[in-house]
Each structure stands twice: as C-alpha cells, then as structure tokens.
Protein backbone atom coordinates (compact mmCIF):
# COMPACT_ATOMS: atom_id res chain seq x y z
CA UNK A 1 1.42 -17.64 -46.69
CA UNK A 2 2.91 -14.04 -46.92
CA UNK A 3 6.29 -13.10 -45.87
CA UNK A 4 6.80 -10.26 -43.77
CA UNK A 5 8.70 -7.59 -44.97
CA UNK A 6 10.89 -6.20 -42.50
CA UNK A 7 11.19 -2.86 -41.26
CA UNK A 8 14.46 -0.79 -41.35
CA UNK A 9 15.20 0.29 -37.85
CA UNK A 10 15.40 3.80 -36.94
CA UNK A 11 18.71 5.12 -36.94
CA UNK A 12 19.31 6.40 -33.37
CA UNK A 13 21.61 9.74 -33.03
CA UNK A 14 24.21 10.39 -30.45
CA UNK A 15 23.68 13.72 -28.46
CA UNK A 16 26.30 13.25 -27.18
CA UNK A 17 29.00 13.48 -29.86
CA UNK A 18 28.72 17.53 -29.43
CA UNK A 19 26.78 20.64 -28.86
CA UNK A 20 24.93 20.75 -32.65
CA UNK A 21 24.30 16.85 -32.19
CA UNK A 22 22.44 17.40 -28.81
CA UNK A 23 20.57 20.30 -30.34
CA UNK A 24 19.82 18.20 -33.00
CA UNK A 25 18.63 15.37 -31.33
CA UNK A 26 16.23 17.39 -28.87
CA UNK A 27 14.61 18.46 -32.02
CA UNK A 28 13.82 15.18 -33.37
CA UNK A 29 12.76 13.75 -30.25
CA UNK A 30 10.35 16.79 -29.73
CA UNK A 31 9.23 16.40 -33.48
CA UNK A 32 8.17 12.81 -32.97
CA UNK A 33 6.91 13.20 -29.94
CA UNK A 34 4.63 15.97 -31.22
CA UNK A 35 3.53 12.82 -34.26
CA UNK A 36 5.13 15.73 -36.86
CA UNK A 37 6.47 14.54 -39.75
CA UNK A 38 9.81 17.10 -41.58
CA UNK A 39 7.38 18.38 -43.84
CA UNK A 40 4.95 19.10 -41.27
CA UNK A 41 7.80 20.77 -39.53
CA UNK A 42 8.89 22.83 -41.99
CA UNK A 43 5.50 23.78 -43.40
CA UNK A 44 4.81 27.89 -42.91
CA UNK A 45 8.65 28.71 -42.94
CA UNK A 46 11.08 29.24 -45.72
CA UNK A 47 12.63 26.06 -45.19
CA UNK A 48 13.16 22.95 -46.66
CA UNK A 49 12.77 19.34 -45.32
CA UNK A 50 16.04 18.46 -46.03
CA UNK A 51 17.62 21.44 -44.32
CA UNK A 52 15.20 20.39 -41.06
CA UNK A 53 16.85 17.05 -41.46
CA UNK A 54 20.72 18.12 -41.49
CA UNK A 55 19.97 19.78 -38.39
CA UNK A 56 18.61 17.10 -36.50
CA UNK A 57 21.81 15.15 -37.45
CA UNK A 58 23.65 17.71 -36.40
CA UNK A 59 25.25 18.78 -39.71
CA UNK A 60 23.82 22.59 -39.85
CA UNK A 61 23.31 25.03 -38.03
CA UNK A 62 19.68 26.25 -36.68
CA UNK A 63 18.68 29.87 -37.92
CA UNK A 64 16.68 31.92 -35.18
CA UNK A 65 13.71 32.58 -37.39
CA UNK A 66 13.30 28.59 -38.11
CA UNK A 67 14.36 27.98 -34.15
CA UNK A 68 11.56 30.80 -33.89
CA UNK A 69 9.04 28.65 -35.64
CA UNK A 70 10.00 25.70 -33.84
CA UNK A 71 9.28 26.83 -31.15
CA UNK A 72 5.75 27.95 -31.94
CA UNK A 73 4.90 24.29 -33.06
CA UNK A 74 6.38 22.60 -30.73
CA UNK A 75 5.42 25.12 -27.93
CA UNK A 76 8.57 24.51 -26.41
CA UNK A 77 8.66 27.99 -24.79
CA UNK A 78 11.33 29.59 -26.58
CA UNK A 79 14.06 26.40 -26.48
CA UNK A 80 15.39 26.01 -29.47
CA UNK A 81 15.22 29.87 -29.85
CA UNK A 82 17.51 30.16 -26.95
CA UNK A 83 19.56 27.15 -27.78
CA UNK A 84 20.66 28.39 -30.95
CA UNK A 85 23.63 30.55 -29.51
CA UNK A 86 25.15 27.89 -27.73
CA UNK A 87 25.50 25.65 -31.23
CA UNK A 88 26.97 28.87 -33.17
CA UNK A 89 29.65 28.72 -30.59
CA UNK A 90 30.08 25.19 -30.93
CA UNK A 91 30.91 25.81 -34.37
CA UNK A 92 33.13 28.47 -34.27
CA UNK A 93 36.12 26.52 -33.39
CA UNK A 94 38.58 26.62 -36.73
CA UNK A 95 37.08 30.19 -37.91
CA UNK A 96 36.52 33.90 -36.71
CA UNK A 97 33.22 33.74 -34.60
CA UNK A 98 31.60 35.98 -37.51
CA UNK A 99 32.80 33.70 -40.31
CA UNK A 100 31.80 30.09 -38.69
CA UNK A 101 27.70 30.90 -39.43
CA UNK A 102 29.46 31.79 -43.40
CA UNK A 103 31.15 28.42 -43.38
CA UNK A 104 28.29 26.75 -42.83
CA UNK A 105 25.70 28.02 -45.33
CA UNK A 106 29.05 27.84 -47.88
CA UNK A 107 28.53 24.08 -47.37
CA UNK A 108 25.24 23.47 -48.23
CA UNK A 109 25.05 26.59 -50.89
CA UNK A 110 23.60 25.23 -54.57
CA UNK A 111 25.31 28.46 -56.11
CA UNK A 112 28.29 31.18 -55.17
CA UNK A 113 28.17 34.30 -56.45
CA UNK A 114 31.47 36.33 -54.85
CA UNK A 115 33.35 39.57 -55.11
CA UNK A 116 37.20 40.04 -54.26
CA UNK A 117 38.19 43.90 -54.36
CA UNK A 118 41.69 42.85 -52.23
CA UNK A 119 42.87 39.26 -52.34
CA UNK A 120 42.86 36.04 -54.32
CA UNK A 121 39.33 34.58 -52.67
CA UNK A 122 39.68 31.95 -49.25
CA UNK A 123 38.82 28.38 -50.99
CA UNK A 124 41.54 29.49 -54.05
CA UNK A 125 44.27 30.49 -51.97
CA UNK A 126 47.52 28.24 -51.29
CA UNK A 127 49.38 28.24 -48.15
CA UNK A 128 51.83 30.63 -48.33
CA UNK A 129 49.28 32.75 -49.54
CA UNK A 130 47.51 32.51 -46.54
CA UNK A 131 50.00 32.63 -44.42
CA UNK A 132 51.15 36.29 -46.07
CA UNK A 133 47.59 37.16 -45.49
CA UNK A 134 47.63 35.74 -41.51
CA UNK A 135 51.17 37.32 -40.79
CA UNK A 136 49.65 40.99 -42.08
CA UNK A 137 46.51 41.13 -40.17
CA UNK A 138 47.45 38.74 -37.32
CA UNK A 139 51.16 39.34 -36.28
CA UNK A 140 51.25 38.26 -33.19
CA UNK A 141 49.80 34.42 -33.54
CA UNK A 142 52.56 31.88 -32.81
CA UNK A 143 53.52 29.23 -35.44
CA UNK A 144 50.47 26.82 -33.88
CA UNK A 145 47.92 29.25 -34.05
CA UNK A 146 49.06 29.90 -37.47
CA UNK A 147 49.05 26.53 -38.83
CA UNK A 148 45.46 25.93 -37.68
CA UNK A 149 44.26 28.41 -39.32
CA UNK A 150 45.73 27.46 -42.45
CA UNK A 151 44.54 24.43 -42.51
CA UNK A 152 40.84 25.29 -41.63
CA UNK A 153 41.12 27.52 -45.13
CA UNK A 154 42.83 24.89 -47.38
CA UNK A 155 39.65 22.61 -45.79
CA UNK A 156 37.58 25.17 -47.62
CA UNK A 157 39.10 24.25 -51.11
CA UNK A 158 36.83 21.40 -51.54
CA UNK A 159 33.95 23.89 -52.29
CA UNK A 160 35.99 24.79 -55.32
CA UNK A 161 37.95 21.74 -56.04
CA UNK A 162 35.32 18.61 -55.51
CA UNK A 163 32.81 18.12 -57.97
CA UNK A 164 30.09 17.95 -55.19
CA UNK A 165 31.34 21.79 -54.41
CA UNK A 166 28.78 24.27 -55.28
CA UNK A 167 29.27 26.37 -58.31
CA UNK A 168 30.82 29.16 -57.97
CA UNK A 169 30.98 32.24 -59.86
CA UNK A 170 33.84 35.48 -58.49
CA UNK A 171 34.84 38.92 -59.74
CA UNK A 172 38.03 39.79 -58.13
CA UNK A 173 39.83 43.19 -59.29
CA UNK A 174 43.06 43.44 -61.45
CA UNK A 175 44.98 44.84 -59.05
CA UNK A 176 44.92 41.33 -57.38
CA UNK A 177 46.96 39.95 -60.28
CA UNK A 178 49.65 43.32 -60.34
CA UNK A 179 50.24 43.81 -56.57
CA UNK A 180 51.11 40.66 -55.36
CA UNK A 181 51.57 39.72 -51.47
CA UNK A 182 54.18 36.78 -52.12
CA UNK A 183 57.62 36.63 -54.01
CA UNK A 184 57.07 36.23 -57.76
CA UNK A 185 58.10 32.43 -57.60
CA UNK A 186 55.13 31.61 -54.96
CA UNK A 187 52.92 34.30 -56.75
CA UNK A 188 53.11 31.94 -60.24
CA UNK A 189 52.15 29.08 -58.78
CA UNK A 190 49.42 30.62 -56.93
CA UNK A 191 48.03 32.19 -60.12
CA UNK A 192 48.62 28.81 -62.36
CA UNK A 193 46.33 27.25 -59.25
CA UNK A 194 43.93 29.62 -59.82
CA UNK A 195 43.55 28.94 -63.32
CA UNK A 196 44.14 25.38 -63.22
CA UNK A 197 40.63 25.59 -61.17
CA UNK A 198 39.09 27.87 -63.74
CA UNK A 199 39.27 25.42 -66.49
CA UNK A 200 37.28 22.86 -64.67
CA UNK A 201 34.55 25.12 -65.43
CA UNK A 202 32.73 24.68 -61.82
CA UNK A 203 34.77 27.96 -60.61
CA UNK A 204 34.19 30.94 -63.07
CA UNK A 205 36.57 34.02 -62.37
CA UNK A 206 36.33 37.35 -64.05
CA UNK A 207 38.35 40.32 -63.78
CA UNK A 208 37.43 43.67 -63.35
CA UNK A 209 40.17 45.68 -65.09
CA UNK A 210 41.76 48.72 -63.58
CA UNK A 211 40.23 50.77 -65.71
CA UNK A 212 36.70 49.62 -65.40
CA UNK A 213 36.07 53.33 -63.55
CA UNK A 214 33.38 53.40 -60.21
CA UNK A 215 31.46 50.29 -60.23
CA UNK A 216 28.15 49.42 -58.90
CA UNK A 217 29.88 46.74 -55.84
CA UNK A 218 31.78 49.16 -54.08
CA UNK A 219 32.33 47.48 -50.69
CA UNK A 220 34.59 44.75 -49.33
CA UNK A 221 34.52 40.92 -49.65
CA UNK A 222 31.38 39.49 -50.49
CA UNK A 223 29.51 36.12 -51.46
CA UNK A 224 25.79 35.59 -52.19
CA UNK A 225 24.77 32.30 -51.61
CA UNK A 226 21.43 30.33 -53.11
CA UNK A 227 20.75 27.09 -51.52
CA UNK A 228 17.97 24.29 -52.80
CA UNK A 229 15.97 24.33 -49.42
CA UNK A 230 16.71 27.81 -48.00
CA UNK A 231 16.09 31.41 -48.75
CA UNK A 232 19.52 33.08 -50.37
CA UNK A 233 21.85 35.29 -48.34
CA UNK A 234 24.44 37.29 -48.78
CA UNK A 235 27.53 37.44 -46.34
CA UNK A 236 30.04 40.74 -46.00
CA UNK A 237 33.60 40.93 -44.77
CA UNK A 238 36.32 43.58 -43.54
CA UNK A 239 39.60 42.85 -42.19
CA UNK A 240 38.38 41.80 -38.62
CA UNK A 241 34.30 41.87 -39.06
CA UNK A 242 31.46 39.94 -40.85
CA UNK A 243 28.04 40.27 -41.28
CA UNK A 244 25.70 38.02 -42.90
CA UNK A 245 22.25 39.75 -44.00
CA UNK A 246 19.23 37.75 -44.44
CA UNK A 247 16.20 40.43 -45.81
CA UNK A 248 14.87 38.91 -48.88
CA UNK A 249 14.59 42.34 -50.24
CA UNK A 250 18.12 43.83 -48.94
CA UNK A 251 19.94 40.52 -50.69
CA UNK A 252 17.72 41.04 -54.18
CA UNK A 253 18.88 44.57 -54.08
CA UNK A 254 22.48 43.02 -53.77
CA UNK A 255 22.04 40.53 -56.12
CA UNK A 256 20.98 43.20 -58.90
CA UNK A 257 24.41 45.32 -57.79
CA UNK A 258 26.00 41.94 -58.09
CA UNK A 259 24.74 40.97 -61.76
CA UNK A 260 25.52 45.13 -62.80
CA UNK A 261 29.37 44.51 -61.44
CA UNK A 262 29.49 40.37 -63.26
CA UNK A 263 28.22 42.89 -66.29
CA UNK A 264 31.26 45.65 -65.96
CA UNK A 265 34.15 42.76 -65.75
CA UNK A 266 35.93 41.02 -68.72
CA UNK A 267 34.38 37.87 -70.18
CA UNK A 268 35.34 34.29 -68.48
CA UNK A 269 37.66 33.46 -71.28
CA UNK A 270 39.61 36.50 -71.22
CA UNK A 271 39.70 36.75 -67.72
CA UNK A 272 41.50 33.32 -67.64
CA UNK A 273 43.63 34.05 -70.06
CA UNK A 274 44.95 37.26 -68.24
CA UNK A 275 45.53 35.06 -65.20
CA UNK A 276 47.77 32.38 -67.25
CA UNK A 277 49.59 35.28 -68.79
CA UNK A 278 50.25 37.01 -65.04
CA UNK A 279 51.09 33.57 -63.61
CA UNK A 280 53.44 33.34 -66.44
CA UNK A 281 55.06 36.93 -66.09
CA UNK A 282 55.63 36.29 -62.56
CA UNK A 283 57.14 32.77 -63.48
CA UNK A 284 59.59 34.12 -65.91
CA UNK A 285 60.79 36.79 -64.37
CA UNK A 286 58.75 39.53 -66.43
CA UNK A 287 57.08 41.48 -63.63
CA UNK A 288 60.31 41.71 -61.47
CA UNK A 289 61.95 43.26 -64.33
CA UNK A 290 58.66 45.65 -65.19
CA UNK A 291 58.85 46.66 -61.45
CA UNK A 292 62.60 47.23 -61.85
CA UNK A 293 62.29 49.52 -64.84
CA UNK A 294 59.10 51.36 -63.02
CA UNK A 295 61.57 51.94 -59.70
CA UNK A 296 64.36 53.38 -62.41
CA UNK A 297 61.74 55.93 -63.66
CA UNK A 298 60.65 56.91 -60.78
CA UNK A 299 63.94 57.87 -59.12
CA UNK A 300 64.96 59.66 -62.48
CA UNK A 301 61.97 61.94 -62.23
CA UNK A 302 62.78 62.51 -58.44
CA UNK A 303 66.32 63.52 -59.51
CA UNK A 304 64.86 65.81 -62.39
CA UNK A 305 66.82 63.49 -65.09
C-alpha cells in the first residue's frame, strides 16, 4: 500500500498587518481566483515572478505600469491602478515622500551604480555626518525628529555593509574629501569608515579629481539601479526633490553618461588610497594646519605683504 505524501499548506497572509500587506493580499486572492499562476501573471510585462511575489507579501511596492497590467488581466476595473498611491504613502514613513519609492527599489537592486558631486553617499555616512547634513538643510527639526531620521539612514548601511547588499559601484568628487562638513576628528573617522567599506570589495568608490575639467554627469545625486526581475532605473536628487525616471531609453542614455564619468575618475585602488591618506591628514592634524597656512596667505595678500 502507498503512503500519502502530504501536502504543505498554503501559507495564509495577514492584510491586516498594513496598507502594502492588504494590497498585497487582494492581489493574490484575485490571482487565484482568476486560476493564474505568477508566471501567468507576469507574462506580457517587464516583470519578474519573483518581484509579483514580494508584492503579494507585501515586501515591495506595486509600479503603476505592472498595477496597469493587473488590472487588464484581472479586469479589476482599474483597482490596483488606483490602489497603488495609497501603499506609496504607506511607505513613506522614515523617508522624504520622493525618496521612500528609491528606498525600495535600493532593496531589491542586483547592482548600484551612483554619483556624489556634494556629500559622502547616504548608506556610507556616520551619524554625525548626518546629522551635519540634517542641521544644514533642516534647521528647524527638534532633537526627535532628528534622531529618526538618522536612524532610518544608518538602516540603509546594510546595502553597503551586509554581504546580501547589492553591489555597489560610486564616483563621488574630490572636493568631498577637502571640504569637510564635520571637525577634523569626526571627519577621520568618517573617511577611515569609508574605506574600511571599500576594501570589502562589494562597495567600489572612485574619485573624480578636481582637476578632471567638465564631465559628462553634470547634475546632482544620482544612482542607477539593475535589478534580476525588473527593468533598471535611475533615481535623481536635489536638496529637497527626487525624481525617479523609468524610460528604458532615457536610463540607457544615462547609463552611457554614467560609464563616460566611471571612465574620467581615478582607478579603484588609487581612489582608496587617497581616502586613507585624507582620513589620515584629518586624523593627524595635517589639514587643520594646511588650512591654517592657506588663511595666513590669504590675509597677507589682502594686506599687500
């Protein structure tokens, strides 16, 4: 006689734990319902199954074009299309509503490609760092408001410091590493970080010197991100603004700007070795007394000595 074999049950999802979980559990029930498997989901859009499947857990979020497509299949008259605002919000607790759809995708990216014309990049940065950075372009946030934030960036540092974390490749500028925004002491430390997570080799930083002259990149903050079951995007940045752009065509375009301005930077291994030697100037007292001398000059040749 034959033994059965039994079946492993069907791991039910609570809709209720919050707003991406109940979005995400309407899906699934209108998938099944429908007798569609993920890959018959998925099939006709850019997608991958397992991206269909973090959604329906409640783990990403849903992008209109795929709620768009949903939507067809299913013909659930524009739901999920509708719907997708409401889980965007839901998200956007810890981060700037333009950053929280960045946050996401930064999650689930295979590859990072990013540029840094202004300041040491979010997932690098130590606290009082960031909270140099939060005091000059948010004054007025009390002490609480302040220390969330702070922690919702250091949560970021996984991307860059777990060896699930996607890899990562950034160009920041050289004035980064000779205009500092923290006291020398804090500066060090924040540059021996930096290159402490360089020599793992998952996080590849190069420099674009001073020098370097009009490059092909020549816009604020920037990642492009490639992901195993998703089309590749690239997000943008200012001081109070984001945009993340989508058009396969506008984000090759950036990508080939991108790969011209990786070209026009120092090597990896130089790179990291100017970092050790700034952390190390700062450390030892070098740059205060190079900044010392430069003040000197500069008041002699206002005097006309």
């Amino acid at each position: 006689m034959e033994r059965a074999v039994p079946v492993a049950a069907r791991k039910e999802l609570d809709g209720s734990a919050s707003v991406p979980s109940f979005y995400g559990n309407e899906l699934r029930w209108r998938r099944e319902a429908a007798g569609l498997t993920l890959q018959q989901a998925v099939a006709g859009s850019f997608y991958g199954v397992s991206y269909l499947s973090e959604i329906e857990r409640g783990h990403r979020r849903m992008p209109l074009d795929l709620a768009q497509h949903v939507d067809r299949l299913l013909k659930t008259d524009g739901f999920f299309a509708r719907r997708c605002e409401d889980v965007r919000k839901a998200r956007a607790d810890l981060h700037a509503p333009y950053f929280a759809d960045a946050v996401e995708m930064e999650a689930h990216a295979r590859d990072i490609e990013e540029w840094s014309p202004m300041l040491i990049p979010g997932p690098l940065q130590l606290e009082p760092y960031i909270r140099e950075v939060i005091h000059a372009f948010s004054p007025m946030d009390d002490e609480l408001t302040v220390r969330s934030k702070v922690a919702a960036r250091r949560a970021r540092s996984w991307a860059i410091e777990e060896p699930e974390g996607p890899v990562s490749w950034v160009v920041f500028h050289e004035s980064i590493l000779r205009h500092p925004v923290i006291g020398d002491e804090v500066m060090a430390e924040q540059l021996d970080h930096v290159a402490a997570v360089a020599r793992r080799r998952r996080y590849v930083p190069q420099i674009l010197p001073c020098n370097a002259g009009m490059h092909p990149f020549p816009m604020g903050s920037t990642f492009l991100m490639s992901f195993s079951d998703a089309p590749p995007v690239m997000y943008t940045e200012g001081p109070y603004s984001g945009q993340i752009i989508d058009d396969p065509g506008v984000v090759t375009q950036y990508q080939q700007a991108y790969n011209r301005l990786r070209a026009a930077a120092l090597p990896p291994k130089v790179s990291l070795r100017m970092i050790e030697e700034a952390a190390e100037e700062y450390g030892n007292g070098t740059h205060a007394r190079r900044r010392e001398r430069s003040r000197l000059a500069e008041e002699q040749l206002q005097h006309g000595t």
